[in-house]
Protein backbone atom coordinates (compact mmCIF):
# COMPACT_ATOMS: atom_id res chain seq x y z
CA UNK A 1 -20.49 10.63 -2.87
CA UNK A 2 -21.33 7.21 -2.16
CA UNK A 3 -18.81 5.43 -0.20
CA UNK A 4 -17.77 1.95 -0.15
CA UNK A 5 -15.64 0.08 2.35
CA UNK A 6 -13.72 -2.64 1.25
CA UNK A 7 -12.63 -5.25 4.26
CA UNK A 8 -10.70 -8.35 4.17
CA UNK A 9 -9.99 -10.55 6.83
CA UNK A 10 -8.52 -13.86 7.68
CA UNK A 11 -8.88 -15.52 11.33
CA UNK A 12 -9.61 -11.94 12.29
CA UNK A 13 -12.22 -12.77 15.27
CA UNK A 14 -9.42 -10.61 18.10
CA UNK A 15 -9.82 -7.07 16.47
CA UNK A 16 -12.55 -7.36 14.05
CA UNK A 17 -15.56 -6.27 16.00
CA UNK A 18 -13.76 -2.77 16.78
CA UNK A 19 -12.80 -2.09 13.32
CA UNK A 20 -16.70 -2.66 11.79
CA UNK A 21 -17.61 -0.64 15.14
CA UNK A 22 -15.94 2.49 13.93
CA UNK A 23 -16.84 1.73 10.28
CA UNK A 24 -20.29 1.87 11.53
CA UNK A 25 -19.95 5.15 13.55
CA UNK A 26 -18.24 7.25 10.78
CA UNK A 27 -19.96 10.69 11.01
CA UNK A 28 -20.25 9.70 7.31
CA UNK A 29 -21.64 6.02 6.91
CA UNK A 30 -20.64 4.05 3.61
CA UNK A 31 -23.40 2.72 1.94
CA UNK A 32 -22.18 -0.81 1.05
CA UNK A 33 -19.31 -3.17 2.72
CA UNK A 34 -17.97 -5.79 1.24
CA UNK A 35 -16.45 -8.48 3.16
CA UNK A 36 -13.49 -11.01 1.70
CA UNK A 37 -12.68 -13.63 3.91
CA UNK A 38 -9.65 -15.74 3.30
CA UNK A 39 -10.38 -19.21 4.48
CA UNK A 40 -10.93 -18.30 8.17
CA UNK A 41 -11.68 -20.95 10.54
CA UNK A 42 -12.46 -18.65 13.30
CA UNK A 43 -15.81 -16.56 13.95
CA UNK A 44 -15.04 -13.84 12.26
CA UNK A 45 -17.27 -13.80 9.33
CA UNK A 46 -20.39 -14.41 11.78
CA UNK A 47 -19.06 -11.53 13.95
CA UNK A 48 -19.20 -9.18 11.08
CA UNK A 49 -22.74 -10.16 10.01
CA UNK A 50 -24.12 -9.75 13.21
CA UNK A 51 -22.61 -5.97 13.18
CA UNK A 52 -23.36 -5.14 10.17
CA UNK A 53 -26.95 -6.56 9.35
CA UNK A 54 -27.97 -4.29 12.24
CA UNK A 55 -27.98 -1.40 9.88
CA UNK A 56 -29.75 -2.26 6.90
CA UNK A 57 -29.65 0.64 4.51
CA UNK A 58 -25.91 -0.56 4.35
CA UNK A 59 -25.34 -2.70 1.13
CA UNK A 60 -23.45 -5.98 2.70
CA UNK A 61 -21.50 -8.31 0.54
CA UNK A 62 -20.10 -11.23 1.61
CA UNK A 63 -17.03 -13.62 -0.28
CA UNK A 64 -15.60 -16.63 1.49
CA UNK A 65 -12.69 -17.70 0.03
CA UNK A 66 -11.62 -21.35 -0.01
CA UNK A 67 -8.55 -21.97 -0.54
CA UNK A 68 -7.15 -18.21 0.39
CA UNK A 69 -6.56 -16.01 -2.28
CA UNK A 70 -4.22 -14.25 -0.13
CA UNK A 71 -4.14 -10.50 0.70
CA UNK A 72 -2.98 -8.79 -2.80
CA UNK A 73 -6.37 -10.70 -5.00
CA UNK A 74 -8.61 -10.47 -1.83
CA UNK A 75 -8.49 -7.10 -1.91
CA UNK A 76 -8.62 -7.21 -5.16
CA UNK A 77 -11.57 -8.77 -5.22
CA UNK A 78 -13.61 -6.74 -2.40
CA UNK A 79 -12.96 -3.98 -4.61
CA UNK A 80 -13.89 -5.19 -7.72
CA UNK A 81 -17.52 -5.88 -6.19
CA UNK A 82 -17.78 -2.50 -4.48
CA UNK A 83 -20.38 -0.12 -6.13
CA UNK A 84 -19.18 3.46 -4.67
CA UNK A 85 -17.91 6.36 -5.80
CA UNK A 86 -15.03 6.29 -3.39
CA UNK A 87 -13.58 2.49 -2.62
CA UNK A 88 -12.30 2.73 1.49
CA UNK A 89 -9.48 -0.04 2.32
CA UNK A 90 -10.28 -1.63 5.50
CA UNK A 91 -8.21 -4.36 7.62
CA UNK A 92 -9.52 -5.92 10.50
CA UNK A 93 -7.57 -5.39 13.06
CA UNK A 94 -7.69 -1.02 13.01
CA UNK A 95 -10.03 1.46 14.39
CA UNK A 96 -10.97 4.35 12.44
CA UNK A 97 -11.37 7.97 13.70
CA UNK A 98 -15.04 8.85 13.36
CA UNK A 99 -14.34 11.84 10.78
CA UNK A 100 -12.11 9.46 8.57
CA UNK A 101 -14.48 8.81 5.76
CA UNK A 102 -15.90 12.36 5.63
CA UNK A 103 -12.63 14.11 6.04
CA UNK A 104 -11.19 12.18 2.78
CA UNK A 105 -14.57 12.05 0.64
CA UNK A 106 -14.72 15.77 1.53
CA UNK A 107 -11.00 15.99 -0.62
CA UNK A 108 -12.22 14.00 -2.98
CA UNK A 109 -15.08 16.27 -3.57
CA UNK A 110 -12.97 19.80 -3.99
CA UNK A 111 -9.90 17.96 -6.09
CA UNK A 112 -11.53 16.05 -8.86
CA UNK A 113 -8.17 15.07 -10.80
CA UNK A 114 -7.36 12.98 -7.19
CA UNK A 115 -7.75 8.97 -7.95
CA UNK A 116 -6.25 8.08 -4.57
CA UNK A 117 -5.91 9.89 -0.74
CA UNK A 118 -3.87 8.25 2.10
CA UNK A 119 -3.14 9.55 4.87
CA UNK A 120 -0.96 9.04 8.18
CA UNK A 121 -2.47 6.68 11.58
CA UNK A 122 -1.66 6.74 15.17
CA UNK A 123 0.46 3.16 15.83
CA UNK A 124 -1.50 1.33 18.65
CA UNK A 125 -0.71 -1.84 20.67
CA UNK A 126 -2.72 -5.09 20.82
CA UNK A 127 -5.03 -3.38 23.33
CA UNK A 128 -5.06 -0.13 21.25
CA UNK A 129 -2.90 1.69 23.76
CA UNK A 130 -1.02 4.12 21.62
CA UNK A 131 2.81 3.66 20.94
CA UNK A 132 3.81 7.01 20.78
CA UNK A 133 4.25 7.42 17.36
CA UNK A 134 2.62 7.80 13.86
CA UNK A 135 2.67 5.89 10.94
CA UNK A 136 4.88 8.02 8.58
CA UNK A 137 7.33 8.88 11.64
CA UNK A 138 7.79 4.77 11.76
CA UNK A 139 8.70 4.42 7.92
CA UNK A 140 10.77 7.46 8.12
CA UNK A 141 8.76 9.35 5.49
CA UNK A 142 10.37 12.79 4.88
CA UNK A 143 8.93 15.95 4.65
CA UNK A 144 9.85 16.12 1.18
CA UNK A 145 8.72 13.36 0.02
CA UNK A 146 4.75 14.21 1.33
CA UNK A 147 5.56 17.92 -0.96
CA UNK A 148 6.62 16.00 -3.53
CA UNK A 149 3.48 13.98 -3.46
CA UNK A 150 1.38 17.65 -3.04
CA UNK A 151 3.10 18.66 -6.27
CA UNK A 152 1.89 15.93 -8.18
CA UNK A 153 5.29 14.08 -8.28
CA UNK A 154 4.10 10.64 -6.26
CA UNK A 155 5.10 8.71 -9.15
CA UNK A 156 9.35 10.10 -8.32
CA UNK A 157 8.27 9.26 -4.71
CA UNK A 158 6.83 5.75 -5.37
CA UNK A 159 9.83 4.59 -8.13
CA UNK A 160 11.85 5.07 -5.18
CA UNK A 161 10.34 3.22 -2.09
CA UNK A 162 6.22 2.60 -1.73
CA UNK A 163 5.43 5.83 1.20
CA UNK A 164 0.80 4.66 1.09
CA UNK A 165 -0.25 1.99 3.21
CA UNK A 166 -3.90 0.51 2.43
CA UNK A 167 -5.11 0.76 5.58
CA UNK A 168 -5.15 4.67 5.35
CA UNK A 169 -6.11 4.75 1.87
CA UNK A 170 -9.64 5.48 -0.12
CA UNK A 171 -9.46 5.45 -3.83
CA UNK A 172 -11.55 6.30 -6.93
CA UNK A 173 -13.57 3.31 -8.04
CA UNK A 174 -12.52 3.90 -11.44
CA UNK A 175 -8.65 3.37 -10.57
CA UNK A 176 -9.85 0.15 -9.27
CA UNK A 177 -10.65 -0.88 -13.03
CA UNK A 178 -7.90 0.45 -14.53
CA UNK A 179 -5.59 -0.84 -12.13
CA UNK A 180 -6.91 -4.35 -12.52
CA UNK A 181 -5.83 -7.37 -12.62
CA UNK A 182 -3.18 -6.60 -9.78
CA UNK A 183 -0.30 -8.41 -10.55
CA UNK A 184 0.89 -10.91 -7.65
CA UNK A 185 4.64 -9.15 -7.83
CA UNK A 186 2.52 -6.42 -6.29
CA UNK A 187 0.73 -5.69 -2.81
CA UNK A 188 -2.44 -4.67 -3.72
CA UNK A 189 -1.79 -0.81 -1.85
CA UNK A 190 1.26 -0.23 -3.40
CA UNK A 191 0.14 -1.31 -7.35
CA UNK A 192 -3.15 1.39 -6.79
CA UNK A 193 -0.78 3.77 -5.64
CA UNK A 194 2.01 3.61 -8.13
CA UNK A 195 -1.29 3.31 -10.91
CA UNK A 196 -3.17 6.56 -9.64
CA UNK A 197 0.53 8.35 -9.64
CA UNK A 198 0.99 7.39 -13.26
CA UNK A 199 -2.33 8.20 -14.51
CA UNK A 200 -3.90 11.18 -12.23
CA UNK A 201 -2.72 12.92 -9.14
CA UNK A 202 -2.65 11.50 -5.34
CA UNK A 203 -3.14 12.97 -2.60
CA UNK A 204 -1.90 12.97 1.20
CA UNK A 205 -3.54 13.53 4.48
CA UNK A 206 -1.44 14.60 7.46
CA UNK A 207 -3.49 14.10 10.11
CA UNK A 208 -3.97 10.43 11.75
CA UNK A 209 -7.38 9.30 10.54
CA UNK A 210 -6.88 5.63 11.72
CA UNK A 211 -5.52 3.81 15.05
CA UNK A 212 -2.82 1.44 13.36
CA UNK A 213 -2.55 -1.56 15.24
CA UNK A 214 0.61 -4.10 15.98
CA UNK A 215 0.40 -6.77 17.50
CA UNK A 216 3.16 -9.13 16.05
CA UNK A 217 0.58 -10.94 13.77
CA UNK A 218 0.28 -8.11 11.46
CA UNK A 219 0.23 -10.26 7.48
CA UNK A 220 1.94 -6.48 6.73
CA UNK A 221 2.94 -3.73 9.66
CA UNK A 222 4.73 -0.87 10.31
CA UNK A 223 7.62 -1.23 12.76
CA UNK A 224 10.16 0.67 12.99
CA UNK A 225 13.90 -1.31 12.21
CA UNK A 226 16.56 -0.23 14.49
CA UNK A 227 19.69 0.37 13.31
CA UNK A 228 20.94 -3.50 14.37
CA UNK A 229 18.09 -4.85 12.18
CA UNK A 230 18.82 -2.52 9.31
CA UNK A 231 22.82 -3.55 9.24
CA UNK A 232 21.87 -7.46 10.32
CA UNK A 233 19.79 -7.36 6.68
CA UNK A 234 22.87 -5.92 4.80
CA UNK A 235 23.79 -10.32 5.39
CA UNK A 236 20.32 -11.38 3.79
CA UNK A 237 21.03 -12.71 0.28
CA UNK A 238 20.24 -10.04 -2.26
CA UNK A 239 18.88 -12.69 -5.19
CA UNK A 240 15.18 -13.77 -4.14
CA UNK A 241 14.63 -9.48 -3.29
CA UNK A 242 16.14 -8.44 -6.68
CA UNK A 243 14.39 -10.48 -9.00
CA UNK A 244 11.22 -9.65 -7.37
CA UNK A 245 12.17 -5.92 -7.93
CA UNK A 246 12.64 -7.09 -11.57
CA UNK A 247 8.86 -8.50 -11.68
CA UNK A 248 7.44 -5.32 -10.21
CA UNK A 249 8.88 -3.08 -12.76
CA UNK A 250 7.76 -4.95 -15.49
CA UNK A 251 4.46 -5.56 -14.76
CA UNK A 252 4.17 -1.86 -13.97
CA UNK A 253 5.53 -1.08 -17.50
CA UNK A 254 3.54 -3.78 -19.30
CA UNK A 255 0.00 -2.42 -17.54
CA UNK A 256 1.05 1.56 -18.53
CA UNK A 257 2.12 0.34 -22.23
CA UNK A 258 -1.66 -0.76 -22.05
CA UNK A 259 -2.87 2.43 -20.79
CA UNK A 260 -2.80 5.93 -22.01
CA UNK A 261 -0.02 7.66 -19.81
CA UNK A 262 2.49 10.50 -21.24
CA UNK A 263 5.82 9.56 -22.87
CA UNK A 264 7.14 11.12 -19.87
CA UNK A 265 5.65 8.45 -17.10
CA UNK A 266 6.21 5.42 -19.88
CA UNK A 267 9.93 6.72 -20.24
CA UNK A 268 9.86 7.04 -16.25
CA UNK A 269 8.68 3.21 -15.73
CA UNK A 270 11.03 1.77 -18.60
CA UNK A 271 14.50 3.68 -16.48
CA UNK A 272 13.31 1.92 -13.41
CA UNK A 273 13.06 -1.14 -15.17
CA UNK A 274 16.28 -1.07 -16.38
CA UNK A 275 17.78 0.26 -13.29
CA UNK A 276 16.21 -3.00 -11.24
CA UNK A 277 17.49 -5.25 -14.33
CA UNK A 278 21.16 -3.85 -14.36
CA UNK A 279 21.02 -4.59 -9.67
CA UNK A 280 19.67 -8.16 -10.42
CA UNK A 281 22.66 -8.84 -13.13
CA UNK A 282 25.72 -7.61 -10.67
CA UNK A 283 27.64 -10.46 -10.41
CA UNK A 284 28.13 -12.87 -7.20
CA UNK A 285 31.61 -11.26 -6.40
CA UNK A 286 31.14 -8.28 -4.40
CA UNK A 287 34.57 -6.67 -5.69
CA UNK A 288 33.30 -6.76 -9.23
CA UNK A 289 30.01 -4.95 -8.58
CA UNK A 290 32.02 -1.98 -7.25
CA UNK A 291 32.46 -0.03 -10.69
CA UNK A 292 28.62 -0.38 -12.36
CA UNK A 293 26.99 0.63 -8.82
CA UNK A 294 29.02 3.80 -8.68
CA UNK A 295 29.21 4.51 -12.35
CA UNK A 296 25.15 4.06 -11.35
CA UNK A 297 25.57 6.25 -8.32
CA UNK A 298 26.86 8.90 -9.78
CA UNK A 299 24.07 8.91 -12.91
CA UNK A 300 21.66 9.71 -9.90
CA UNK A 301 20.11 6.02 -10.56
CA UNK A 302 19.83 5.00 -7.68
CA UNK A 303 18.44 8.37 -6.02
CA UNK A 304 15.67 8.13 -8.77
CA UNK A 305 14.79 4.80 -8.44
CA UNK A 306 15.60 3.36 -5.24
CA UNK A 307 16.54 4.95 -2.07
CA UNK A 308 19.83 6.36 -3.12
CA UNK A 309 23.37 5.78 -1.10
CA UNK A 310 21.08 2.88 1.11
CA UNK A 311 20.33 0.68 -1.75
CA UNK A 312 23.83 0.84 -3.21
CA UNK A 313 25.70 0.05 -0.17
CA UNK A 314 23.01 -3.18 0.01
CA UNK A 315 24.15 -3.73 -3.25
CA UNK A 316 28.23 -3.96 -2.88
CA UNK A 317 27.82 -5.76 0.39
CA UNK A 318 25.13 -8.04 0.07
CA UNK A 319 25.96 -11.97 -0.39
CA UNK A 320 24.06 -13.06 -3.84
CA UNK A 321 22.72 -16.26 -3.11
């Protein structure tokens, strides 16, 4: 399978040399990358040149975006004008285990219904001293959540909280067309995900393919809240997240209405919809939103479609505006 690496960067110069390093040393080489560069005014698009016009059999393609079409439509774009089978996601700022690409392609090639694999990363610091802990440790992914995803239910998983970060993930260069355009309510990892869930099967790699790196100027990372920060955004006014919950649904219903997915996924999609609709219309006064949430509660809403007892305790407490 031929392999294609999609990587987008922005003022990336730091890290970027170590990521297209260990793109470069896969024990499987891709056979095209293509570069989107947001409007950086650093050296990082020279820096990737150099590195990558040493090995010529490898495809390079180059955008340089100006103004920034910012990290959901890059991506979107890299992947649009990548040519593989398989479609790698690639910030600048990781390092990838030298078995990464063959390990996943290797899936791909013994489970043909899979459209997209992620898999967990070791968290590293600036210097790429580890931190001690993996990726889904940090976002507190359960256990059953990843069975849920090895049973083919990702699409229950993903209604309730996104669990597949790009930087782990390859994907079918077919989802990438169906998929398109990806809506600007959505970052670009979590609309292929919650797509490939609603028209195929996903798939979920346990092992740490890639060293995840934070280093405070992460555009998305994966720190781990403590239980101060969790309680201190309880206080953050709930309208700006809830309408944008509102947008998400609906685009994802509009793009499956367009696309031929079972009654069951469609009817799936609509409920979370209306689920997100009926959080964004509980009114300002925090005593009157007490009977719909648990009336909601107890219908198992929001354990279907948002992360249960969490979400409705964010909704009774939360100041509106």
């Amino acid at each position: 399978m031929k392999i294609s690496v999609a990587l987008c960067t922005h003022n990336g110069a730091a890290y970027v040399a170590q990521q297209v390093e260990s793109i470069l040393a896969q024990t499987l080489q891709p056979s095209q990358i293509v570069l989107s560069d947001d409007a950086s005014t650093d050296s990082t698009v020279a820096i990737v040149r150099e590195l990558v016009e040493r090995h010529p059999h490898i495809a390079f393609t180059v955008f340089e975006n100006n103004p920034a079409l910012r990290v959901t439509k890059n991506f979107e774009q890299a992947m649009l004008a990548s040519t593989g089978d398989l479609v790698a996601l690639s910030d600048q700022d990781d390092v990838w285990h030298p078995e990464r690409l063959a390990t996943i392609a290797a899936l791909f090639e013994q489970r043909p219904e899979v459209l997209l694999v992620h898999s967990d990363a070791s968290l590293v610091d600036g210097e790429g001293a580890p931190l001690g802990t993996g990726l889904f440790e940090s976002l507190e992914i359960a256990d059953s959540e990843l069975e849920a995803i090895d049973d083919g239910r990702t699409l229950d998983v993903l209604l309730r909280r996104n669990v597949v970060t790009g930087a782990t993930t390859v994907v079918r260069r077919e989802l990438v067309a169906t998929a398109a355009p990806f809506p600007e309510s959505w970052v670009h990892d979590e609309w292929l995900a919650a797509i490939a869930a609603a028209t195929g099967r996903t798939a979920v790699i346990r092992a740490q393919l890639v060293d995840y790196r934070q280093h405070g100027a992460n555009q998305i990372g994966a720190r781990r809240l403590s239980a101060l920060e969790k309680a201190r955004k309880l206080g953050v006014p709930r309208e700006e997240r809830n309408r944008g919950l509102v947008a998400r649904a609906s685009d994802l219903v509009q793009q499956l209405e367009a696309l031929d997915v079972t009654a069951e996924v469609l009817q799936k999609a609509r409920a979370k919809l209306a689920h997100e609709r009926a959080r964004y219309a509980l009114p300002a006064f925090r005593l009157a939103r007490v009977a719909s949430t648990v009336r909601a509660l107890a219908r198992g809403d929001y354990n279907r479609y948002s992360r249960g007892t969490l979400d409705a305790v964010r909704d009774l407490v939360q100041p509106a505006r």
